[in-house]
C-alpha atoms as a PDB file:
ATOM      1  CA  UNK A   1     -25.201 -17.867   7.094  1.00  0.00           C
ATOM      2  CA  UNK A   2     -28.637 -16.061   6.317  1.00  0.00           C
ATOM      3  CA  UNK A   3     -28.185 -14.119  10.110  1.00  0.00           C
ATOM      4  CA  UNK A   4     -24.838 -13.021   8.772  1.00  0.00           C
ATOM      5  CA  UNK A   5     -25.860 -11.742   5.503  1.00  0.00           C
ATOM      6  CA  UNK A   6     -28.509  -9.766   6.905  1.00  0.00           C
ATOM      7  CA  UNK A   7     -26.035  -8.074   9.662  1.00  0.00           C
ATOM      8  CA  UNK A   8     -23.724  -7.874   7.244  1.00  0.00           C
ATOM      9  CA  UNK A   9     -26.844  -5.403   4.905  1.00  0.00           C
ATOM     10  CA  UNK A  10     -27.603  -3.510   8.525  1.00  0.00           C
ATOM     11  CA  UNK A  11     -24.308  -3.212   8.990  1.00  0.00           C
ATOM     12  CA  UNK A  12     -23.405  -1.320   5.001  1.00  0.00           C
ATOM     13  CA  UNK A  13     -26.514   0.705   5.866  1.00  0.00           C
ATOM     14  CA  UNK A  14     -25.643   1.932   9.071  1.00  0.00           C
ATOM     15  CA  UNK A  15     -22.252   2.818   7.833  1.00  0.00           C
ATOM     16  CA  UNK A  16     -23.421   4.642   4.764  1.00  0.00           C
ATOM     17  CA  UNK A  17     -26.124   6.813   7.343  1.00  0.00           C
ATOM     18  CA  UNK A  18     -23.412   7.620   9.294  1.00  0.00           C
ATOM     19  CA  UNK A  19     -20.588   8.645   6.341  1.00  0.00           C
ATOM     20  CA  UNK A  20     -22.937   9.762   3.218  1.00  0.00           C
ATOM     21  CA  UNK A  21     -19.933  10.431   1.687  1.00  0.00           C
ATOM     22  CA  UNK A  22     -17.939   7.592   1.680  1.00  0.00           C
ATOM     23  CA  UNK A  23     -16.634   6.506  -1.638  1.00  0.00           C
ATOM     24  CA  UNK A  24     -18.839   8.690  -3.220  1.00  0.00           C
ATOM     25  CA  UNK A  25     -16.498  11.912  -3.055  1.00  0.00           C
ATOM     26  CA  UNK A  26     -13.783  11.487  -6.146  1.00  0.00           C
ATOM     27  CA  UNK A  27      -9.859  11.874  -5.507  1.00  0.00           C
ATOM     28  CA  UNK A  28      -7.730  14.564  -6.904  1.00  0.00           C
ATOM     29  CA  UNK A  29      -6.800  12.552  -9.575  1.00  0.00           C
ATOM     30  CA  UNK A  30      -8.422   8.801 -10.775  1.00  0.00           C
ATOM     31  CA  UNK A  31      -5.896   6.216 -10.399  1.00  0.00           C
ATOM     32  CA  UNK A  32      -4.238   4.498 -13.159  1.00  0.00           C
ATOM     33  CA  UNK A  33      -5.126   2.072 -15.571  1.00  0.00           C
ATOM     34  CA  UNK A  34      -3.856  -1.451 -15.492  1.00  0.00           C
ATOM     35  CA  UNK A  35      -3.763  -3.440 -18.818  1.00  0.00           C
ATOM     36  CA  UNK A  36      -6.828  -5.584 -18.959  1.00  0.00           C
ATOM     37  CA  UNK A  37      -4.559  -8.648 -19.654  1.00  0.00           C
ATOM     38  CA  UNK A  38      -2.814  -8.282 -16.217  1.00  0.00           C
ATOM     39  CA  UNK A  39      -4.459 -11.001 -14.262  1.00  0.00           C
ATOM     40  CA  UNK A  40      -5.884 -12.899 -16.842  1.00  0.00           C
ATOM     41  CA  UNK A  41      -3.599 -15.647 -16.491  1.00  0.00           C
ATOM     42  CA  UNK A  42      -4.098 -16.294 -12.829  1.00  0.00           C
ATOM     43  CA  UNK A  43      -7.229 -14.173 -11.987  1.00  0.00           C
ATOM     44  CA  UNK A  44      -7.521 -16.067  -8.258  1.00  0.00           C
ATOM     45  CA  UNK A  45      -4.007 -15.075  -6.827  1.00  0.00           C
ATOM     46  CA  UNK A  46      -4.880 -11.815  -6.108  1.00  0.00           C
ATOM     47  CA  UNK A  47      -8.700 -13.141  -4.182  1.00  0.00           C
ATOM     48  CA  UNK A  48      -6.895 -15.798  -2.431  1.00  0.00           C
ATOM     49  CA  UNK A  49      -4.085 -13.642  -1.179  1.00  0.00           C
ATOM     50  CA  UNK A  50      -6.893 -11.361  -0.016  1.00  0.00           C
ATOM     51  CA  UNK A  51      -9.069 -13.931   1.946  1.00  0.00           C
ATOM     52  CA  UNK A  52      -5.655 -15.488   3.670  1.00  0.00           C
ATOM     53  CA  UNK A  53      -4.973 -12.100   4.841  1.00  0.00           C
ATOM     54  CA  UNK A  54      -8.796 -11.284   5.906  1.00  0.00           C
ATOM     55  CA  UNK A  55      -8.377 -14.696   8.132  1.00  0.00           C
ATOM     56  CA  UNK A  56      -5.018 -13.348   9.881  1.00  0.00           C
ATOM     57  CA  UNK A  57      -6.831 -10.421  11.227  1.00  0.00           C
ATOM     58  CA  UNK A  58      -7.531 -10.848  14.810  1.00  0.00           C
ATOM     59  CA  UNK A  59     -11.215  -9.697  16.432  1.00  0.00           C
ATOM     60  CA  UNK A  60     -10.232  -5.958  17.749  1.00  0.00           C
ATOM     61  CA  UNK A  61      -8.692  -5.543  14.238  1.00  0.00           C
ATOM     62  CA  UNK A  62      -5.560  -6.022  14.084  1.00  0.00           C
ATOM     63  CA  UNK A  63      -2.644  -8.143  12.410  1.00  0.00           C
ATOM     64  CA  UNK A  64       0.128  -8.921  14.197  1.00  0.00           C
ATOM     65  CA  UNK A  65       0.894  -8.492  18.065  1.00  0.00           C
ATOM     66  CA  UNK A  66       2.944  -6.687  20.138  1.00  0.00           C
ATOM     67  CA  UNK A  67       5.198  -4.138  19.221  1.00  0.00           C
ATOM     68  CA  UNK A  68       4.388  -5.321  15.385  1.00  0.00           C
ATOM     69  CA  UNK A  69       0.470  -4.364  15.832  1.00  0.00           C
ATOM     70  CA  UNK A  70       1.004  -0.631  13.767  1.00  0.00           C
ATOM     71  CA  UNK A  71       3.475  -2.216  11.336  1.00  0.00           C
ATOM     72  CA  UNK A  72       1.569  -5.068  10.580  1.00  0.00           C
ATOM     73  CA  UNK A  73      -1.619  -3.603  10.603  1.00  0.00           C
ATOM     74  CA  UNK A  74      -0.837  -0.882   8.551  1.00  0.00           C
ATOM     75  CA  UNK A  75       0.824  -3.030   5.445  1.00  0.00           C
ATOM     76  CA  UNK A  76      -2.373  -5.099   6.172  1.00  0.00           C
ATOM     77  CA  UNK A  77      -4.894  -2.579   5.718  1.00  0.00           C
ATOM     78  CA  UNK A  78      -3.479  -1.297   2.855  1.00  0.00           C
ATOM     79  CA  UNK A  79      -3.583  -4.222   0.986  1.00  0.00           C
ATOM     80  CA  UNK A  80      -7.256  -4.203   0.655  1.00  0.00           C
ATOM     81  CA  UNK A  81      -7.273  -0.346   0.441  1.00  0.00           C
ATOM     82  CA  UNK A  82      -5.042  -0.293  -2.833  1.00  0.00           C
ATOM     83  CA  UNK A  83      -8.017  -2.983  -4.267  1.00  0.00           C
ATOM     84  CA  UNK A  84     -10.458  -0.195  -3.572  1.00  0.00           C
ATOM     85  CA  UNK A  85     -11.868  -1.693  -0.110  1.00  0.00           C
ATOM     86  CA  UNK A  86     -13.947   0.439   2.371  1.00  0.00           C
ATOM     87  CA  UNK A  87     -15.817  -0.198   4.989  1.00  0.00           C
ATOM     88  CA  UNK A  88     -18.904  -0.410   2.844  1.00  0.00           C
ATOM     89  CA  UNK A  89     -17.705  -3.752   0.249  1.00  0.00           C
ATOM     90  CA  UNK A  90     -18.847  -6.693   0.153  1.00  0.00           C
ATOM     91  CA  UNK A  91     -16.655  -9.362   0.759  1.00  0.00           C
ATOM     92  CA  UNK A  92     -14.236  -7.346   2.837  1.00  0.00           C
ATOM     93  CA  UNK A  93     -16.322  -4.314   4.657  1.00  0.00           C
ATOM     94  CA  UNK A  94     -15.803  -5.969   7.776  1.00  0.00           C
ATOM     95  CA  UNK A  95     -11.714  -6.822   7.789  1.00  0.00           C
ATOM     96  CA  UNK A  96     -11.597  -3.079   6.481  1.00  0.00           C
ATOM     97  CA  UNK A  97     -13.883  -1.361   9.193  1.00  0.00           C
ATOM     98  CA  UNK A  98     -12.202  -3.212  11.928  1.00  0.00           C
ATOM     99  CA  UNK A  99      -8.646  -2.445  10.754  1.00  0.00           C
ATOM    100  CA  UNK A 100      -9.461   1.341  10.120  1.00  0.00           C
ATOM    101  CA  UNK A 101     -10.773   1.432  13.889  1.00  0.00           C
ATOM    102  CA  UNK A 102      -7.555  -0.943  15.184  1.00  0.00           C
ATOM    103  CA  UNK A 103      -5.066   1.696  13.457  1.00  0.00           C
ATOM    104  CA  UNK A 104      -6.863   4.829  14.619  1.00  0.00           C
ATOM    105  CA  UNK A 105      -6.322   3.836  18.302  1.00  0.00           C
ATOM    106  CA  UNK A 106      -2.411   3.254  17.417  1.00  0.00           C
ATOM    107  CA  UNK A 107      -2.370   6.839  16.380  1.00  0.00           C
ATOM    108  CA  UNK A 108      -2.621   9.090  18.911  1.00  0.00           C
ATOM    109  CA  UNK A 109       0.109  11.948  19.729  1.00  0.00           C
ATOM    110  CA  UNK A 110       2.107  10.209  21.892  1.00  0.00           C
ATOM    111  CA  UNK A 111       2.300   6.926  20.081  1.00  0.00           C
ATOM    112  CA  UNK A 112       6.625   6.129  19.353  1.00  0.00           C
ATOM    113  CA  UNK A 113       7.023   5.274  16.155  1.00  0.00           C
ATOM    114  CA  UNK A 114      10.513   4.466  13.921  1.00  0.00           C
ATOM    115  CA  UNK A 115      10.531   6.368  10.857  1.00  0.00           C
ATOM    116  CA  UNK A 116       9.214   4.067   8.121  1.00  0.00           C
ATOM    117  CA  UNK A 117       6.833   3.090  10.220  1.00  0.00           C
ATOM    118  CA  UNK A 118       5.208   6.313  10.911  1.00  0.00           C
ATOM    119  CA  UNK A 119       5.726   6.915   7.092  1.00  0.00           C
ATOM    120  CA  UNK A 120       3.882   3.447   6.379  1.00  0.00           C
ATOM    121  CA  UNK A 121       0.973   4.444   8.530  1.00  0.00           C
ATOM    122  CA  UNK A 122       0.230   8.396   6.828  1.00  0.00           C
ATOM    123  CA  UNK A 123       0.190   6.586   3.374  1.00  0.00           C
ATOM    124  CA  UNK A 124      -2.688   4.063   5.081  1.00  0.00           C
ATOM    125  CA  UNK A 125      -4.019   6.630   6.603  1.00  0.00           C
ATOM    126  CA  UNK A 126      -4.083   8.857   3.484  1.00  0.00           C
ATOM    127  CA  UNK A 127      -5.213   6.394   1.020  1.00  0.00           C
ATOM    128  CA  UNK A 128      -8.423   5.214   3.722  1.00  0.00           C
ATOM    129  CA  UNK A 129      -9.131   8.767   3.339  1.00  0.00           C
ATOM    130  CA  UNK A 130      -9.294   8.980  -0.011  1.00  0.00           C
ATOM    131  CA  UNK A 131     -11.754   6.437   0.006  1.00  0.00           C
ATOM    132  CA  UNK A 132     -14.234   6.785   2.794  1.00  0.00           C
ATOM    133  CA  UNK A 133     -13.548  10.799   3.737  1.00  0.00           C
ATOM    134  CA  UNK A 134     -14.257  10.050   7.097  1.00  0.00           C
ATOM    135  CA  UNK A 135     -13.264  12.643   9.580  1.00  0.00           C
ATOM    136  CA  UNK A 136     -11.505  10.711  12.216  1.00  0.00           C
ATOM    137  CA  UNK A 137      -9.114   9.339   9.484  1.00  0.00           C
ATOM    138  CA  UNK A 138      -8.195  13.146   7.976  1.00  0.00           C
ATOM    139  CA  UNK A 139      -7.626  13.950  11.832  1.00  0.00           C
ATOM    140  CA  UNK A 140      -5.244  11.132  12.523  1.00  0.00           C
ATOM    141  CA  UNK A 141      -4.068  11.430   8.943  1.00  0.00           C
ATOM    142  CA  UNK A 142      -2.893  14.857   9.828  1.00  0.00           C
ATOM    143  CA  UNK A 143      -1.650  14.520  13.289  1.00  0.00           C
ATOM    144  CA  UNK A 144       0.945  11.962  12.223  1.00  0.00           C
ATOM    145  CA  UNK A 145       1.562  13.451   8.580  1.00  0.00           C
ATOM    146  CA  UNK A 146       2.739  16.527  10.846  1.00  0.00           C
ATOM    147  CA  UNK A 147       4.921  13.896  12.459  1.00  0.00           C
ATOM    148  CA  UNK A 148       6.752  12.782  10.161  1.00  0.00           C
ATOM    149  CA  UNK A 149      10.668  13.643   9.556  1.00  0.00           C
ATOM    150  CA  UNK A 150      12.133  14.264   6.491  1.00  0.00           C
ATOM    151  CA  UNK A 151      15.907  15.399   7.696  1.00  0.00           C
ATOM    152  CA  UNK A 152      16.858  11.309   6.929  1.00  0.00           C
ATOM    153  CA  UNK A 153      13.335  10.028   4.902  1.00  0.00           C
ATOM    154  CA  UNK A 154      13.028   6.364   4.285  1.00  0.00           C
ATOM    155  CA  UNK A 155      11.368   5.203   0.806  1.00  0.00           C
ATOM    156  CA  UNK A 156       8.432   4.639   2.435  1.00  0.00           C
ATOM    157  CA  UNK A 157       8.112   8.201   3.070  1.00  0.00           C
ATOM    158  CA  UNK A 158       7.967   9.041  -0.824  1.00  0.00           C
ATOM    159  CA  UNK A 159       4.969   6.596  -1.182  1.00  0.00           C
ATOM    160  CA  UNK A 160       3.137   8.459   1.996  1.00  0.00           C
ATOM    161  CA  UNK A 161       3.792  11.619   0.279  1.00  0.00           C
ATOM    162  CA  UNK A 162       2.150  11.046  -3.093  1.00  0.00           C
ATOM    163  CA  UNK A 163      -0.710   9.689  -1.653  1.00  0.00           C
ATOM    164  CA  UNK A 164      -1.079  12.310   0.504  1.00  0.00           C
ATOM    165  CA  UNK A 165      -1.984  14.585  -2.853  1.00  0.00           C
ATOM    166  CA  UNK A 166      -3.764  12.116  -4.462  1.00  0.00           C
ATOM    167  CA  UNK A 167      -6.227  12.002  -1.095  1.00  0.00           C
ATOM    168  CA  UNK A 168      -6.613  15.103  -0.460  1.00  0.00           C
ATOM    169  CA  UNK A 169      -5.545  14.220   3.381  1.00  0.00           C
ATOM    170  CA  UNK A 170      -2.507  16.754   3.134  1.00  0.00           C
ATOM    171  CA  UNK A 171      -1.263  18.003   0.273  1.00  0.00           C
ATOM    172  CA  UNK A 172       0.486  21.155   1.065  1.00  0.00           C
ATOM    173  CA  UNK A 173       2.571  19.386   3.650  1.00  0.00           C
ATOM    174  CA  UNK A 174       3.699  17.000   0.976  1.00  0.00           C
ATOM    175  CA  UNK A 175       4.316  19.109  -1.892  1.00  0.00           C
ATOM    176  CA  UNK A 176       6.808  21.043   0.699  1.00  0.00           C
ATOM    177  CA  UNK A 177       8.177  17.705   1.704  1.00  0.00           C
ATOM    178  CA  UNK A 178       8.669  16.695  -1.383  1.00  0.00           C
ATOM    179  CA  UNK A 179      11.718  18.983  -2.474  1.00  0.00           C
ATOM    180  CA  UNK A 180      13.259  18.387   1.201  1.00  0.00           C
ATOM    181  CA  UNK A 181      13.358  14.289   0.499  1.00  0.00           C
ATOM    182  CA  UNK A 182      14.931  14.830  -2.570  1.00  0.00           C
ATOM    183  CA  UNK A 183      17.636  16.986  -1.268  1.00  0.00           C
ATOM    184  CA  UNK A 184      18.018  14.428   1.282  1.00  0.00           C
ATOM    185  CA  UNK A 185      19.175  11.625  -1.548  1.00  0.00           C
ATOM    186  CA  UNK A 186      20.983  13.827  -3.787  1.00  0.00           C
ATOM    187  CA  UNK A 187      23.832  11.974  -2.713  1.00  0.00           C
ATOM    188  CA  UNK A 188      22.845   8.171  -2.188  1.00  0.00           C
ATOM    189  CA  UNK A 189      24.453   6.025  -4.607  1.00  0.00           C
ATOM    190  CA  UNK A 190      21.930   4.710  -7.126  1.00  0.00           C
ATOM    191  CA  UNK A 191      19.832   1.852  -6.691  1.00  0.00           C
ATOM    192  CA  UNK A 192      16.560   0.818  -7.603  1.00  0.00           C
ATOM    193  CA  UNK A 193      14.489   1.736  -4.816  1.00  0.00           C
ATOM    194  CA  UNK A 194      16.002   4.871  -4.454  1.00  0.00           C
ATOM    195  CA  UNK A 195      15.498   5.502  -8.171  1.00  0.00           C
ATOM    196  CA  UNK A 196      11.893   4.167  -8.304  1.00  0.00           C
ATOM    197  CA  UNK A 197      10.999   6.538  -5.019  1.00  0.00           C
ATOM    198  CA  UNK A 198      12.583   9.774  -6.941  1.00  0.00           C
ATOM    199  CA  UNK A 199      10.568   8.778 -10.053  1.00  0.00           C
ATOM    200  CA  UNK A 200       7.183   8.947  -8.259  1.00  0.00           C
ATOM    201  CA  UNK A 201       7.959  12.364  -6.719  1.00  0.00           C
ATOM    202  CA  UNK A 202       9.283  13.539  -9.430  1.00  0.00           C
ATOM    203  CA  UNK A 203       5.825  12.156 -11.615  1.00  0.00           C
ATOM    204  CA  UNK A 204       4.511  14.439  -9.282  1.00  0.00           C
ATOM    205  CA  UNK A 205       6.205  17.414  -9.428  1.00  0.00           C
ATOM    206  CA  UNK A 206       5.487  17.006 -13.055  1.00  0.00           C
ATOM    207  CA  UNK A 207       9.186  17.127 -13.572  1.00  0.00           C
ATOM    208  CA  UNK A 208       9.519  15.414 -17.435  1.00  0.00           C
ATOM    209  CA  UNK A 209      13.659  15.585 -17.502  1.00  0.00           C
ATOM    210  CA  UNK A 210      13.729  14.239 -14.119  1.00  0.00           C
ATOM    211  CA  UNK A 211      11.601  11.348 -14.604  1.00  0.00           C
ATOM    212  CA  UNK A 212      12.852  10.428 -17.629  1.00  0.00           C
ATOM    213  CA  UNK A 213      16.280  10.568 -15.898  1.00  0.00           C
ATOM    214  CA  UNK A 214      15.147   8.409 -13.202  1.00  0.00           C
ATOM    215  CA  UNK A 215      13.396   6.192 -15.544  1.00  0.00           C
ATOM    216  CA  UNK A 216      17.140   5.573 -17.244  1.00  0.00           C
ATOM    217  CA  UNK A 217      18.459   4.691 -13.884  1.00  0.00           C
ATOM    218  CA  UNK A 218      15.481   2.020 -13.449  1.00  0.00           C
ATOM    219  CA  UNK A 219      16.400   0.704 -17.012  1.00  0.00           C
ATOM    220  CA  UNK A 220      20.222   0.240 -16.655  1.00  0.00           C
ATOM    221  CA  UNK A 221      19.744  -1.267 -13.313  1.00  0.00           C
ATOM    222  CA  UNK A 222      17.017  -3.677 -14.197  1.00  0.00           C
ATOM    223  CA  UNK A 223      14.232  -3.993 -12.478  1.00  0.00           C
ATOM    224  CA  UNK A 224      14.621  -8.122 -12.957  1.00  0.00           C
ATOM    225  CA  UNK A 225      17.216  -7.610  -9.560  1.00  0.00           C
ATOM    226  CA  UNK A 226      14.724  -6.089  -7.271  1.00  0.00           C
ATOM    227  CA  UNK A 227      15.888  -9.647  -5.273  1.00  0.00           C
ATOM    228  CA  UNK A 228      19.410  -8.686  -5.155  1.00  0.00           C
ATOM    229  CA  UNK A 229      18.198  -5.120  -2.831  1.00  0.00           C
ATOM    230  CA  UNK A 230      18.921  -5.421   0.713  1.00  0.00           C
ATOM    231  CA  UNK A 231      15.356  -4.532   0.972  1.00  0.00           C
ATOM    232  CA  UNK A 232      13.283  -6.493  -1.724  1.00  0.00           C
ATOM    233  CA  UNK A 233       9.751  -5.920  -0.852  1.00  0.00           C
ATOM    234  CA  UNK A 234      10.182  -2.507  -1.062  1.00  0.00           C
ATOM    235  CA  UNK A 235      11.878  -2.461  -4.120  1.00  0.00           C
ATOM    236  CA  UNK A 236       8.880  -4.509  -5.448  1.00  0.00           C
ATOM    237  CA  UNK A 237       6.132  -1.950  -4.154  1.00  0.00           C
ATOM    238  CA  UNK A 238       7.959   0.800  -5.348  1.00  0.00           C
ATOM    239  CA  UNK A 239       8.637  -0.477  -8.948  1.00  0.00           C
ATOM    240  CA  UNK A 240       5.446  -1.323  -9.569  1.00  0.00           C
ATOM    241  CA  UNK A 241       3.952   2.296  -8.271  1.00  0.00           C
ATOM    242  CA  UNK A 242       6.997   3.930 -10.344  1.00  0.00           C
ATOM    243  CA  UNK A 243       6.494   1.805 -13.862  1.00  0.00           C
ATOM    244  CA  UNK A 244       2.800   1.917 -13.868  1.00  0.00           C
ATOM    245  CA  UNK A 245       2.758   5.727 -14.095  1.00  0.00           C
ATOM    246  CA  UNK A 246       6.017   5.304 -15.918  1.00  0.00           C
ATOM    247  CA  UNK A 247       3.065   3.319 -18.618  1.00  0.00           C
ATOM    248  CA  UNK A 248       3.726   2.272 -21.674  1.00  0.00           C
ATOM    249  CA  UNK A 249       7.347  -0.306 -22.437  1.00  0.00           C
ATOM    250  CA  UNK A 250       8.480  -0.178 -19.245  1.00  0.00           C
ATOM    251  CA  UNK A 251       5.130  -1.208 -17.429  1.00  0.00           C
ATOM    252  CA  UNK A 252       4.427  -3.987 -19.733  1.00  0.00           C
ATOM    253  CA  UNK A 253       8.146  -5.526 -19.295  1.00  0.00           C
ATOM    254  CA  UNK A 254       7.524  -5.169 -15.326  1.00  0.00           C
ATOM    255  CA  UNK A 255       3.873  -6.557 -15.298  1.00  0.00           C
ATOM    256  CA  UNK A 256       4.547  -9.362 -17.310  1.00  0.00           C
ATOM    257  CA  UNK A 257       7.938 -11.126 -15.515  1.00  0.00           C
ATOM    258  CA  UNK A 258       6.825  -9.901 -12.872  1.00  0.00           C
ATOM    259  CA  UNK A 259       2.709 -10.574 -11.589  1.00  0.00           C
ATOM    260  CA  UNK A 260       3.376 -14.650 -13.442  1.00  0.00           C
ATOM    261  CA  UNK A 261       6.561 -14.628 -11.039  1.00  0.00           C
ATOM    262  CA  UNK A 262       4.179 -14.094  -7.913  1.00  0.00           C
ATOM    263  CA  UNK A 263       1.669 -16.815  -9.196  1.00  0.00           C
ATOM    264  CA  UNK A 264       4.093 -19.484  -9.424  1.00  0.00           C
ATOM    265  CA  UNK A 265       5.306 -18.430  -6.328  1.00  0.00           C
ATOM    266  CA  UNK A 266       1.807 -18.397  -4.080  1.00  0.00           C
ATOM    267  CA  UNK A 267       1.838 -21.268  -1.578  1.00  0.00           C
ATOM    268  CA  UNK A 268      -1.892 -22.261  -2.070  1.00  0.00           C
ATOM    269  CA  UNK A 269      -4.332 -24.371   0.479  1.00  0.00           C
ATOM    270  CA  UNK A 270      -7.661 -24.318  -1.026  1.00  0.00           C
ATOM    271  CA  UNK A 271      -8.926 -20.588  -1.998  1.00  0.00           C
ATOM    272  CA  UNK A 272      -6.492 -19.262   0.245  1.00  0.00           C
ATOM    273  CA  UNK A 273      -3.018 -18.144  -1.486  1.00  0.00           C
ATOM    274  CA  UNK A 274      -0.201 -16.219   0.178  1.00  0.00           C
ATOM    275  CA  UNK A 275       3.585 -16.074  -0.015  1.00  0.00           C
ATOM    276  CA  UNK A 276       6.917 -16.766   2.275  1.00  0.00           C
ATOM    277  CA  UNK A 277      10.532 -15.404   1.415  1.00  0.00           C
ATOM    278  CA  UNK A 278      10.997 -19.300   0.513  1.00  0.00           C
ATOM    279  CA  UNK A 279       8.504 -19.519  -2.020  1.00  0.00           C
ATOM    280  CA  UNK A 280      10.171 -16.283  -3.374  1.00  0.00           C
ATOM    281  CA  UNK A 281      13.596 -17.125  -3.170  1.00  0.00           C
ATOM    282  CA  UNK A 282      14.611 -14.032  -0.942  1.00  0.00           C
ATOM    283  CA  UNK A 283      16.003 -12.847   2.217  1.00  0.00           C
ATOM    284  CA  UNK A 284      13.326 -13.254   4.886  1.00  0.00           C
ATOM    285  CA  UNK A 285      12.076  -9.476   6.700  1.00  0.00           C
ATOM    286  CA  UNK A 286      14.133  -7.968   9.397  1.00  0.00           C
ATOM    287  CA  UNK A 287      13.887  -9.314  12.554  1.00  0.00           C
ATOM    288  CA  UNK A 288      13.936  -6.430  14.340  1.00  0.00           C
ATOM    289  CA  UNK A 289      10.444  -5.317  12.256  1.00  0.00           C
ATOM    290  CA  UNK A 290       9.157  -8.457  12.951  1.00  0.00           C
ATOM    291  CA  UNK A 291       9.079 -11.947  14.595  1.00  0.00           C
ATOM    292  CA  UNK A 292       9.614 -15.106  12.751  1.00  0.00           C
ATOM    293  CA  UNK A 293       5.934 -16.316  13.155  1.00  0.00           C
ATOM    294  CA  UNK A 294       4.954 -13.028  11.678  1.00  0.00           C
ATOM    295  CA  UNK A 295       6.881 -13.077   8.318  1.00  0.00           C
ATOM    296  CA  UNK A 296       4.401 -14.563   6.166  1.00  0.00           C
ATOM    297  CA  UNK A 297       2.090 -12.202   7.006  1.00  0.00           C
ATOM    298  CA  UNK A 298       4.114  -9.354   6.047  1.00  0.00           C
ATOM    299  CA  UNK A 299       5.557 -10.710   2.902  1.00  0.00           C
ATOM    300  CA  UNK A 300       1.987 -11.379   1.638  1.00  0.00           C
ATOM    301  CA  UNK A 301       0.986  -7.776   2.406  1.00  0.00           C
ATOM    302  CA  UNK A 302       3.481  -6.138   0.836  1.00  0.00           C
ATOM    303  CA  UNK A 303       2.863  -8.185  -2.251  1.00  0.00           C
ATOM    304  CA  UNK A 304      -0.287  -7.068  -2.448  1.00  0.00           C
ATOM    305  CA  UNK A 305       0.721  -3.713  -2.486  1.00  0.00           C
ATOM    306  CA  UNK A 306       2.449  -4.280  -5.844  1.00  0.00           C
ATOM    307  CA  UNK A 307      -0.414  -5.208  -7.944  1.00  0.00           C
ATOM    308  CA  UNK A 308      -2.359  -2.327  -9.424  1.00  0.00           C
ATOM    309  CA  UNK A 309      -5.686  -0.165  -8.440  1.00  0.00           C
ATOM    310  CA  UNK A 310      -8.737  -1.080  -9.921  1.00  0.00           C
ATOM    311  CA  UNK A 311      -9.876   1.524 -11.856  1.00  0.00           C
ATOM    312  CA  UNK A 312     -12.799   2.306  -9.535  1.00  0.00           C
ATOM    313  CA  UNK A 313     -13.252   2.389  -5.584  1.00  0.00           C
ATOM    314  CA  UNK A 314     -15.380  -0.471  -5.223  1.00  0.00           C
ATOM    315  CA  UNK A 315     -19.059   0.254  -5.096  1.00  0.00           C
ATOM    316  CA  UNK A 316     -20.698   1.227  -1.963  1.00  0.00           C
ATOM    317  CA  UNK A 317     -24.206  -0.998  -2.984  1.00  0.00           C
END
């Protein structure tokens, strides 16, 4: 354990010689706020989702296999990125360094990807950026950013977008998508995704009738279904970006039905915690995303992407 520890200190030291910059350089914007009384309640779920997830990584970096490698590993990767993860932390340098170098080789030019997934993998891509400013990532951040379609956007594309500004990685590419995914849902019917995606873009637009509009929508159709959505993870992710820059009522309502709702819900084994579409009573991922075996993994990542930023990166030393 000592051996490890010390190549674990070599290891921070060599990364921070190489990348001076990394986590050191501020985002556009600092990210917001979460109530202090968040997590009070069940302060290990998010930890023990965390270390389940670090243990499902496999030793060239990756989660998943197969045709699910970029999918998987992206959702991954951002779950410890959204906790303010680099290469350089503590517990999780390691899982993060390794998954950063697994998704960079799943990223060159002539890499296929679907649509959401390509979208999935800029908003990794962006928000490892943010963190580390690495050049490699803003390279491969930018080659697929410039990839990405917007003629029939997904939701994930809305989240890739905003992150996009926040980083730094691209922002004039977004803030010109941004008015070309909205036209492209002017005429979806309503629902909560769809509302909670148009929210964040219009947050940041800085469009106050539009967001409150959107915020409406959210209201009368309740966040408390987000189960009912043919696509409930998603819903989740982006209701909880949406309401926590939303702030205020609406936040509180969401945080507190629905973070308790995930703790009763974590299957637990020791200090390891993660979740099934059992445990939370909904319709299990799309096969054609993923395989069976694979589910658990991403229903526990995309959990994770629901639950707030820390209010700092997480120290380099």
């Amino acid at each position: 354990m000592k051996n490890i520890r010390i190549s674990h200190i070599v290891f921070r030291l060599l990364i921070a010689s190489l990348f001076p910059t990394l986590v050191l350089k501020a985002r556009e914007e600092p990210a917001p706020r979460p109530p202090a009384r968040l997590l009070r309640t069940a302060p290990d779920v998010l930890p023990a989702a965390l270390s389940w997830l670090s243990q499902h990584q496999d030793a060239e970096g990756y989660w998943g296999s197969g045709e699910s490698h970029a999918l998987l590993t992206s959702v991954s990767l951002l779950a410890f990125l959204l906790q303010g993860e680099t290469p350089l932390s503590w517990e999780h340098g390691l899982t993060v360094s390794k998954g950063l170098r697994a998704l960079i080789r799943e990223t060159s030019p002539e890499a296929i990807h679907p649509p959401e997934r390509r979208a999935l993998i800029v908003w990794c891509l962006s928000e490892a950026y943010g963190l580390t400013r690495i050049p490699i990532v803003l390279e491969s951040l930018k080659t697929q950013s410039a990839l990405l379609e917007f003629k029939s956007p997904t939701q994930w594309h809305s989240l890739a977008v905003d992150s996009m500004i926040t980083s730094g990685g691209n922002p004039d590419l977004a803030r010109l998508a941004i008015p070309r995914i909205i036209e492209a849902w002017a005429n979806q019917p309503p629902d909560l995704a769809t509302q909670a995606a148009l929210f964040l873009l219009a947050h940041r637009q800085r469009n106050h009738a539009d967001q409150e509009r959107h915020l409406e929508a959210i209201r009368r159709l309740d966040p408390t279904n987000w189960k009912k959505h043919p696509s409930p993870l998603l819903t989740a992710i982006l209701l909880s970006h949406a309401l926590l820059r939303a702030g205020g009522k609406d936040w509180t309502q969401w945080s507190e039905y629905f973070f308790p709702l995930l703790a009763r819900s974590q299957v637990r084994k020791g200090n390891l915690g993660w979740w099934t579409a059992e445990s939370l009573d909904i319709e299990p991922p799309d096969s054609r995303l993923i395989s069976a075996d694979e589910r658990n993994l991403f229903v526990t990542a995309c959990l994770l992407l629901t639950y707030p930023p820390p209010r700092t990166p997480s120290s380099a030393f």
